[in-house]
C-alpha atoms as a PDB file:
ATOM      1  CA  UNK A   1       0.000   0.000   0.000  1.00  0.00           C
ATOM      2  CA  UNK A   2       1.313   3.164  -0.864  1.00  0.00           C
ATOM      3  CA  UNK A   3       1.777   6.060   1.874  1.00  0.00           C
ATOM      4  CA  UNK A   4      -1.483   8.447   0.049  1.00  0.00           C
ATOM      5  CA  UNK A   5      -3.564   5.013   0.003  1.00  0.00           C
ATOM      6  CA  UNK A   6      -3.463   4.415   4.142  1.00  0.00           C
ATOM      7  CA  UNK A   7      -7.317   4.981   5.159  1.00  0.00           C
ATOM      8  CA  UNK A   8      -8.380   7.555   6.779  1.00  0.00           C
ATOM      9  CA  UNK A   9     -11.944   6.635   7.370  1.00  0.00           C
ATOM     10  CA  UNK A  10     -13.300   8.532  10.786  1.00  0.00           C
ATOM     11  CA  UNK A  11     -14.423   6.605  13.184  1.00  0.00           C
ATOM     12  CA  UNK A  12     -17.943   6.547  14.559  1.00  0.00           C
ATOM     13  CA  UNK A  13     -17.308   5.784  18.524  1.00  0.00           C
ATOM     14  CA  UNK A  14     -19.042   6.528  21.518  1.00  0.00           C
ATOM     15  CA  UNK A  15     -15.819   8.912  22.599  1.00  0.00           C
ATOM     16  CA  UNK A  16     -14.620  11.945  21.811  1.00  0.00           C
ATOM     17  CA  UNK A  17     -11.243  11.138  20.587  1.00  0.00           C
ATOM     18  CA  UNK A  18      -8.974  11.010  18.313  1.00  0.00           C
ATOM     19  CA  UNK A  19      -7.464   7.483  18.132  1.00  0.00           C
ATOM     20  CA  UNK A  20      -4.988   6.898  15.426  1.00  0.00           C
ATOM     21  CA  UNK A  21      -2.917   3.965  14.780  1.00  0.00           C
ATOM     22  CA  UNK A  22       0.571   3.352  13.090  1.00  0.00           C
ATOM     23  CA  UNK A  23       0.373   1.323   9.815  1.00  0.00           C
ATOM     24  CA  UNK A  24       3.367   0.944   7.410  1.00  0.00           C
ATOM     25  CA  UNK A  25       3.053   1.768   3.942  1.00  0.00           C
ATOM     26  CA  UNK A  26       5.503   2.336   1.368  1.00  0.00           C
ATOM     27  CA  UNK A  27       6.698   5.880   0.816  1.00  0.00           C
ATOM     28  CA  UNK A  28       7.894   7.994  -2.086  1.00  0.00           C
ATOM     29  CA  UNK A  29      11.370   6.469  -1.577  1.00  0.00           C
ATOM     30  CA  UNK A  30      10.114   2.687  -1.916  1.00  0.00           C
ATOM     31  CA  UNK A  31      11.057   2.139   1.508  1.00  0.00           C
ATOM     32  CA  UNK A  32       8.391   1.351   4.653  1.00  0.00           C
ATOM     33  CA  UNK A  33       7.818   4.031   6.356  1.00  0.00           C
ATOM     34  CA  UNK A  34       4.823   4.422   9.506  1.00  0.00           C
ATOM     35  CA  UNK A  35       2.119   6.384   8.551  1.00  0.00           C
ATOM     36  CA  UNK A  36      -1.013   6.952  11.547  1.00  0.00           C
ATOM     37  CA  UNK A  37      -4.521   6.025  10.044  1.00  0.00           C
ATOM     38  CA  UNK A  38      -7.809   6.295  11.770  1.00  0.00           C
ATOM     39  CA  UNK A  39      -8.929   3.410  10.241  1.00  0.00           C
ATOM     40  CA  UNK A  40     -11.143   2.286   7.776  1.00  0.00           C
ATOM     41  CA  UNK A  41     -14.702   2.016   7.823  1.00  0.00           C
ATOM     42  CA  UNK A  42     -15.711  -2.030   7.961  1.00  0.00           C
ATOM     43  CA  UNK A  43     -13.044  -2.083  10.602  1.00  0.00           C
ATOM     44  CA  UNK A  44     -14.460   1.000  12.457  1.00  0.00           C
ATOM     45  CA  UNK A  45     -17.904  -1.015  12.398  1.00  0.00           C
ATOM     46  CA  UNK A  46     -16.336  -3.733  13.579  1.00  0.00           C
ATOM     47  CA  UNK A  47     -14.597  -2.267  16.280  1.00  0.00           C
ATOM     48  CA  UNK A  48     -18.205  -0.012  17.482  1.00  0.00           C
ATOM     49  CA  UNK A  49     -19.859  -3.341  17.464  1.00  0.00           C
ATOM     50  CA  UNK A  50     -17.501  -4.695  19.916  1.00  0.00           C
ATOM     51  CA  UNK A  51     -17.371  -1.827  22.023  1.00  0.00           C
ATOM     52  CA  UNK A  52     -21.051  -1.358  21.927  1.00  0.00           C
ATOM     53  CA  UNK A  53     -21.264  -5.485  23.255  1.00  0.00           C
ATOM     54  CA  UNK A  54     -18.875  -4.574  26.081  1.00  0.00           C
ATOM     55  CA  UNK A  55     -21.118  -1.249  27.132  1.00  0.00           C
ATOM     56  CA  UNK A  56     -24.112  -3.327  27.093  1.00  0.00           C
ATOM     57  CA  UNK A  57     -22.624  -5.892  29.315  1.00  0.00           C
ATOM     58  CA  UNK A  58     -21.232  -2.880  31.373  1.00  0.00           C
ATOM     59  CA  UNK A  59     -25.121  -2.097  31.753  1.00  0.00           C
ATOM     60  CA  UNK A  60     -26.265  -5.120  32.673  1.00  0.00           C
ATOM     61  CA  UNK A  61     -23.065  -5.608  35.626  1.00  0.00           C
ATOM     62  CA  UNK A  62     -24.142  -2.330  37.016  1.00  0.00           C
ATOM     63  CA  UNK A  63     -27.730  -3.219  37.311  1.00  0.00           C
ATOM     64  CA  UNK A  64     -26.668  -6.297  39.468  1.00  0.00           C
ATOM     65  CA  UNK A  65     -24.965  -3.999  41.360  1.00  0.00           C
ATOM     66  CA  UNK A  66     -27.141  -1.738  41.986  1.00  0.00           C
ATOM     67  CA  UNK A  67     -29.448  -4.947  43.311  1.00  0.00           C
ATOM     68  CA  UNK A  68     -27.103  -6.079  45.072  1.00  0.00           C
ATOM     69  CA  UNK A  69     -26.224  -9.748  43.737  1.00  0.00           C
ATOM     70  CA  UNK A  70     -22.964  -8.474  42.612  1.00  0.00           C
ATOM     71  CA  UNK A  71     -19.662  -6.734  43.830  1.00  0.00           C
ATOM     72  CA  UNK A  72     -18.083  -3.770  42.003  1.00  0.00           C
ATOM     73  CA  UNK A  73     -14.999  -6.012  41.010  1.00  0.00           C
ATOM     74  CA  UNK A  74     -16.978  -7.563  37.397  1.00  0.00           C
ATOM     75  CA  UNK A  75     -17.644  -4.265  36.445  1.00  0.00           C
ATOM     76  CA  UNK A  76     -13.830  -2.724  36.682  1.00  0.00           C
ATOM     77  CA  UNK A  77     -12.495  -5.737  35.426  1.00  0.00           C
ATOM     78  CA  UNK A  78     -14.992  -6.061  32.342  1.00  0.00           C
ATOM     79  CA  UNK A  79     -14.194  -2.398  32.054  1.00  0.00           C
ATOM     80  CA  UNK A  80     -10.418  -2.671  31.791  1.00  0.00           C
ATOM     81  CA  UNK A  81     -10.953  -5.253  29.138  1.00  0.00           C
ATOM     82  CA  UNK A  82      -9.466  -8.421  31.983  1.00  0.00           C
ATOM     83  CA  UNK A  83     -10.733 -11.975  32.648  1.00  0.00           C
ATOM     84  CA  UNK A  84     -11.226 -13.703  35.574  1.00  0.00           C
ATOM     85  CA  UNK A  85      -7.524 -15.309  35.222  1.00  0.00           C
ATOM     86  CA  UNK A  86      -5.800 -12.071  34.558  1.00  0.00           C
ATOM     87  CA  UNK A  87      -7.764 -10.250  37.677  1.00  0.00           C
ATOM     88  CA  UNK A  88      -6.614 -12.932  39.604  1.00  0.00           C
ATOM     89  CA  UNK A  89      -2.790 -12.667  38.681  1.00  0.00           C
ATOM     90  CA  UNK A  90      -2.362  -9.142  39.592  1.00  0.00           C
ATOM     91  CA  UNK A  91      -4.055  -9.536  42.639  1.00  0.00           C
ATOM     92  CA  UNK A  92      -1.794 -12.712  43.556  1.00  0.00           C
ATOM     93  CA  UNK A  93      -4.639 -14.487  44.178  1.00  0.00           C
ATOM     94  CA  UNK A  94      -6.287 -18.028  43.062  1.00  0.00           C
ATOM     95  CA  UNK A  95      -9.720 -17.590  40.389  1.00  0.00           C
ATOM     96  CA  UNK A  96     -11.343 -18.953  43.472  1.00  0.00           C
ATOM     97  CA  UNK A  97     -10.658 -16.106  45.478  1.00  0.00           C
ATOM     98  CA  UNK A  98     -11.475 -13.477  43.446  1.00  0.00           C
ATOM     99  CA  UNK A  99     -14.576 -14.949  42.496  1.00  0.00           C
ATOM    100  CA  UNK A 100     -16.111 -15.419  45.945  1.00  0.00           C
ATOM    101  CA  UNK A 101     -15.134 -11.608  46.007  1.00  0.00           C
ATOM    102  CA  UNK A 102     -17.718 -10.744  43.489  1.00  0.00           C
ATOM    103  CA  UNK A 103     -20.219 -11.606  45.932  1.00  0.00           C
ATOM    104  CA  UNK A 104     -21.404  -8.261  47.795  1.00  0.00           C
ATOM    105  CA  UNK A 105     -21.401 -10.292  51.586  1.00  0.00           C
ATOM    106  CA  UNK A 106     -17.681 -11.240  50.615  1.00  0.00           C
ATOM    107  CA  UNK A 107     -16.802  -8.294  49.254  1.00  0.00           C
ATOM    108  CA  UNK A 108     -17.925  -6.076  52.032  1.00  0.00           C
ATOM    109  CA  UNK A 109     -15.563  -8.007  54.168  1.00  0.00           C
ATOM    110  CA  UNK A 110     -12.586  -7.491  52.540  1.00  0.00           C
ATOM    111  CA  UNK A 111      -9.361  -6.266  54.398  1.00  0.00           C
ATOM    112  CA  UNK A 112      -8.970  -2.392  53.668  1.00  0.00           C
ATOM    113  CA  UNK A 113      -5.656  -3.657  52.248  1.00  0.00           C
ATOM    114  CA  UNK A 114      -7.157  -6.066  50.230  1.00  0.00           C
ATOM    115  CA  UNK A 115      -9.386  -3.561  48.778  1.00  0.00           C
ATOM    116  CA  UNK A 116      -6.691  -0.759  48.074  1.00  0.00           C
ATOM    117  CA  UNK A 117      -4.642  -3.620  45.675  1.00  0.00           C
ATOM    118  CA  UNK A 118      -8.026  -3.980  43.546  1.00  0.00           C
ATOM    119  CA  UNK A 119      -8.307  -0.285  43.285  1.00  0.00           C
ATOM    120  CA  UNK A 120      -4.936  -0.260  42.258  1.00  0.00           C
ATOM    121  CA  UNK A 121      -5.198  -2.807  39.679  1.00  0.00           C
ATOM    122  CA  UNK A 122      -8.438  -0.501  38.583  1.00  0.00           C
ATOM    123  CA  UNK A 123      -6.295   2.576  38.670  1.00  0.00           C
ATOM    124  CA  UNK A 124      -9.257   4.368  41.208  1.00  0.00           C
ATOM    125  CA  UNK A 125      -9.166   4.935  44.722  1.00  0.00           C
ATOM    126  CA  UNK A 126     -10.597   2.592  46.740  1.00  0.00           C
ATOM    127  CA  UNK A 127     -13.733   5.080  47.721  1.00  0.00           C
ATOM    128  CA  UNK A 128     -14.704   4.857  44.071  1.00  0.00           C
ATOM    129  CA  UNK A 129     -14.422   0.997  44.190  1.00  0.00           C
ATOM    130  CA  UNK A 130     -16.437   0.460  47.961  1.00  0.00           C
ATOM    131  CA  UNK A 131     -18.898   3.205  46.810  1.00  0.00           C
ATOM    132  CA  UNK A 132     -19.388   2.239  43.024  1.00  0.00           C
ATOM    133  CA  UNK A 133     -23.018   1.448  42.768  1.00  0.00           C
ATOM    134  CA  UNK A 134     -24.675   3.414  45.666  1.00  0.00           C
ATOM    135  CA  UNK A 135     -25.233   6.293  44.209  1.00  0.00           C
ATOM    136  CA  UNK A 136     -26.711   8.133  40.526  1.00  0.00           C
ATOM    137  CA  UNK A 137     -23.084  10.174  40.854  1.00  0.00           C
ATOM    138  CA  UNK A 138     -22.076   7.784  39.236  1.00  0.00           C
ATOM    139  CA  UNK A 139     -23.882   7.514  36.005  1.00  0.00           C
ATOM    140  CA  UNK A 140     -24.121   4.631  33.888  1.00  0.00           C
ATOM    141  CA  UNK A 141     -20.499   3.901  33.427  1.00  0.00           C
ATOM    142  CA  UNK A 142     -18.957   5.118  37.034  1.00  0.00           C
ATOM    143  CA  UNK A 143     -17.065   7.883  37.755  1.00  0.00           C
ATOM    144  CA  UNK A 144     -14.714   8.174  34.953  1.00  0.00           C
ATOM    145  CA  UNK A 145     -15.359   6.598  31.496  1.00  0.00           C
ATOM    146  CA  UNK A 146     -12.625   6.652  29.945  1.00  0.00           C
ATOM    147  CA  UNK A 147     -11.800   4.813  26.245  1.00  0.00           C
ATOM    148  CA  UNK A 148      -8.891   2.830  26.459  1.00  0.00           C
ATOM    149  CA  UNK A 149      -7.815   0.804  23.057  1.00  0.00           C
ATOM    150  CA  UNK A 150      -6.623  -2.589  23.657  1.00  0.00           C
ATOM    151  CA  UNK A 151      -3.103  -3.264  23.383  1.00  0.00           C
ATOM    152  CA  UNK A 152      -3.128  -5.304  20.388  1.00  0.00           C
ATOM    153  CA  UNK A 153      -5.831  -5.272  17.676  1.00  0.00           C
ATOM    154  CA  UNK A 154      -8.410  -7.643  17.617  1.00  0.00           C
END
């Protein structure tokens, strides 16, 4: 692909930002060269699609927080794009563990230590992770909704 053929489609995302990523393309020398695209549109689709998936299931963790059959801990992890395995890892605990810490009587439990390494892991303070839920401060997302791109693409 030449370097004046990289698409620059605009994406169509539920943020306000400008997201670019590198792509190489070959330049006016012949050689490689990076050039930042903001994609192209049936990959922009694709990638709304997702994102919209993972805000729906956002929706649906809060409201089982809010009704108190789940702890805060699904939603941050869902929302920082991590599994059950990967939570568990930086928290140096077994899946089992973190698991029976979704529960809300479990949760509430938890060693103030304990609950400043998930907020860590969150990158919130652990008010915002004891408190997420109990309010409409909040909003439908928590505190700070912030769009994140995964490290690799999908």
């Amino acid at each position: 692909m030449d370097v004046n053929e990289v698409p620059q489609d605009e994406r169509e995302m539920n943020h306000n930002a400008k997201i670019k990523k590198l792509v190489y393309a070959v330049g006016n020398d012949g050689k490689y060269t990076g050039v930042n695209s903001v994609g192209w549109e049936p990959e922009n689709f694709v990638m709304k699609q997702a994102w919209d998936d993972i805000d729906k299931s956002l929706a649906e963790t809060i409201v089982k927080i809010q009704n108190g059959t789940l702890s805060p801990l699904p939603y941050f992890m869902q929302k920082n794009l991590m599994d059950l395995a990967l939570l568990a890892r930086y928290a140096g605990k077994w899946q089992w563990q973190v698991k029976r810490h979704f529960k809300p009587e479990v949760f509430n439990k938890l060693p103030p230590a304990m609950l400043e390494k998930y907020a860590g892991i969150f990158n919130i303070t652990k008010e915002e992770l004891v408190n997420f839920g109990k309010g409409k401060q909040q909003g439908i997302y928590g505190a700070k909704r912030i769009y994140t791109p995964p490290a690799c693409a999908l």
